[in-house]
Protein backbone atom coordinates (compact mmCIF):
# COMPACT_ATOMS: atom_id res chain seq x y z
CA UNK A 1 -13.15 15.65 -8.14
CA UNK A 2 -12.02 15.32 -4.18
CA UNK A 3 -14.08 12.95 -4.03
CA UNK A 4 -13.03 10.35 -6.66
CA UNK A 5 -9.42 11.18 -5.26
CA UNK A 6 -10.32 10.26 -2.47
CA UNK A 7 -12.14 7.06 -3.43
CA UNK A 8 -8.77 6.09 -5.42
CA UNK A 9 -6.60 6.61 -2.74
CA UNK A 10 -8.95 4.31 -0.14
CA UNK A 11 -8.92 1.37 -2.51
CA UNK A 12 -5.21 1.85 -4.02
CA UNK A 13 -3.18 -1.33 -2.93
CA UNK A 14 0.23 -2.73 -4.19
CA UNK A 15 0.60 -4.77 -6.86
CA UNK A 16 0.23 -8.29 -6.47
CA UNK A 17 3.11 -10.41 -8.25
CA UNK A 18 4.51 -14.09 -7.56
CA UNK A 19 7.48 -12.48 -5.67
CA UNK A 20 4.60 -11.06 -2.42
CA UNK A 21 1.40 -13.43 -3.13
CA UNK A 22 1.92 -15.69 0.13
CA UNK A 23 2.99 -12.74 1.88
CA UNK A 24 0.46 -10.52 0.94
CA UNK A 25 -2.45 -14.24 1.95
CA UNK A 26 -0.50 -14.99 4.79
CA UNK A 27 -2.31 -13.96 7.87
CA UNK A 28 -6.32 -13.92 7.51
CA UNK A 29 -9.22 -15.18 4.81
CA UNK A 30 -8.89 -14.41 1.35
CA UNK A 31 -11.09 -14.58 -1.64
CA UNK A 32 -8.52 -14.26 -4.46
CA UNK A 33 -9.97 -14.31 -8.52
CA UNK A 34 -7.65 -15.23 -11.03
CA UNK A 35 -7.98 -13.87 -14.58
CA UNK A 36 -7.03 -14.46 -17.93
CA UNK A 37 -7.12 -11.83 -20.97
CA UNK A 38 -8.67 -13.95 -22.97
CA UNK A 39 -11.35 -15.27 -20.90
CA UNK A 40 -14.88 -14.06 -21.72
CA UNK A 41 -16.20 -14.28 -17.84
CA UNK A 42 -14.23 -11.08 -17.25
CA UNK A 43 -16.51 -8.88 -18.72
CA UNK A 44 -19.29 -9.87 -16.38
CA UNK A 45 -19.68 -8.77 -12.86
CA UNK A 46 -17.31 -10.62 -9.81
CA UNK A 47 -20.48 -11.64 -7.87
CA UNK A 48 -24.31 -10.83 -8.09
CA UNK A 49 -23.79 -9.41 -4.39
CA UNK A 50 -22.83 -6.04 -2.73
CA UNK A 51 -20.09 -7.47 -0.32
CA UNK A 52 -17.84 -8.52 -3.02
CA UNK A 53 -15.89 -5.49 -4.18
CA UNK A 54 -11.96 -5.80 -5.03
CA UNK A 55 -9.64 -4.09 -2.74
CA UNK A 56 -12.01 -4.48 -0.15
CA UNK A 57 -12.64 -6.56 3.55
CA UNK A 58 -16.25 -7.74 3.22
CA UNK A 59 -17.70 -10.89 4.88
CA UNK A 60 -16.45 -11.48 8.35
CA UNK A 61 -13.07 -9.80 7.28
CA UNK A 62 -12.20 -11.69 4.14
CA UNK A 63 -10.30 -9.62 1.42
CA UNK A 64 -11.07 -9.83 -1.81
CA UNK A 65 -8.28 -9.71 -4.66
CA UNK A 66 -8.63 -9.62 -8.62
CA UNK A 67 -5.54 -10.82 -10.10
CA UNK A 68 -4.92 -10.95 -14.01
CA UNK A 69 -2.65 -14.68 -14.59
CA UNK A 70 0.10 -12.78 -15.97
CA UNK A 71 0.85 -11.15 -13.04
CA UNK A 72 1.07 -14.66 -11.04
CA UNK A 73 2.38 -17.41 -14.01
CA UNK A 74 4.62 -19.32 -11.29
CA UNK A 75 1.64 -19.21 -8.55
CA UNK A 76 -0.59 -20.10 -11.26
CA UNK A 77 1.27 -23.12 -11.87
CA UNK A 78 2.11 -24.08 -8.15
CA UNK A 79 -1.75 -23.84 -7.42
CA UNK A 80 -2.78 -25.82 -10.78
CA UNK A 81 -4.59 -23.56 -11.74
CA UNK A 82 -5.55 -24.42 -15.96
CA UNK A 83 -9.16 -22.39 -16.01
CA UNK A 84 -9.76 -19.35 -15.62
CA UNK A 85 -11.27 -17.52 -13.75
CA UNK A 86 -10.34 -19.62 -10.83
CA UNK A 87 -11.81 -18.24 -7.22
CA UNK A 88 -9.53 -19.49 -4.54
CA UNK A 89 -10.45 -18.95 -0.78
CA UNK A 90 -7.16 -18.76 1.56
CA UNK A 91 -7.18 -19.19 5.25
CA UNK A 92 -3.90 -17.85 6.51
CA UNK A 93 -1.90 -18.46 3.85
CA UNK A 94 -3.25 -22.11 3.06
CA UNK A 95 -5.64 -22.97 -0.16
CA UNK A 96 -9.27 -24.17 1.88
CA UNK A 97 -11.45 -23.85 -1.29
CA UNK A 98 -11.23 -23.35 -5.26
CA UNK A 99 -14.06 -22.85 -7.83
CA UNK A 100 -12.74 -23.24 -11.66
CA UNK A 101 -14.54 -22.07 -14.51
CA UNK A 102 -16.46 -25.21 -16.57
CA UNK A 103 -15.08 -25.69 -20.01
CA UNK A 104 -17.08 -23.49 -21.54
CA UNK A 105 -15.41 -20.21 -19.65
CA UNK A 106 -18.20 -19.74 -17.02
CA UNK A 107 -17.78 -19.58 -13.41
CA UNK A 108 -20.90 -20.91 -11.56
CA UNK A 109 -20.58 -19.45 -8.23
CA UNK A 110 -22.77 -17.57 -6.27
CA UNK A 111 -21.96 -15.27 -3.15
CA UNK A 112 -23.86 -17.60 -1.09
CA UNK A 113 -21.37 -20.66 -2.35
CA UNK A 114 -18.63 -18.22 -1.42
CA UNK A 115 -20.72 -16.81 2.04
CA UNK A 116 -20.88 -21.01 3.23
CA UNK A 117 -17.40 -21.69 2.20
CA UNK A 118 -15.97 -18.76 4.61
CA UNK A 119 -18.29 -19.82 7.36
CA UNK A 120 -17.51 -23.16 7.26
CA UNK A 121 -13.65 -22.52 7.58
CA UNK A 122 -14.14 -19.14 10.03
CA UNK A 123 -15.13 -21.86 12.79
């Protein structure tokens, strides 16, 4: 029981909303995914990978943030974003990279695609 309290209280963060997103992007790399309700690629796993966990710094410092559309609509739209899930890599603050789902609700996108783009841009 301490222990899952404990493991809740190391990966609690605040609520992401349009009113803090560029704040909370601002300084750093970050790997944000954007959901939808509706969207079928939800119910399958973020990444095939161990570094990618929400909440969480993994590869060379990048956080990682999963955020359901309703919680962003006015970021959504300034981003144009229209599939979902949309992964978006930020480098302080500033869109560097965006994978969108194909039409048929799938994101392709492997943590290697994700492992090149923050290499590429942590130069």
């Amino acid at each position: 029981m301490r222990l899952l309290l404990l493991l809740s209280l190391m990966f609690s963060q605040q609520q992401v909303t349009d009113q803090n997103f560029y704040g909370t992007i601002f300084s750093g790399m970050h790997l944000v995914r954007v959901t939808a309700d509706w969207s079928q690629d939800n119910k399958q796993e973020f990444f095939q990978g161990k570094f990618i966990v929400e909440g969480d710094t993994a590869y060379h410092g990048t956080t990682i943030t999963i955020l359901p559309s309703k919680n962003i609509p006015n970021t959504i739209r300034k981003l144009r974003i229209r599939n979902f899930p949309s992964v978006i890599l930020f480098k302080d603050g500033k869109k560097v990279k965006m994978w969108k789902a194909d039409f048929d609700g799938k994101l392709d996108l492997t943590t290697g695609d994700v492992k090149k783009a923050i290499d590429w841009h942590i130069r």
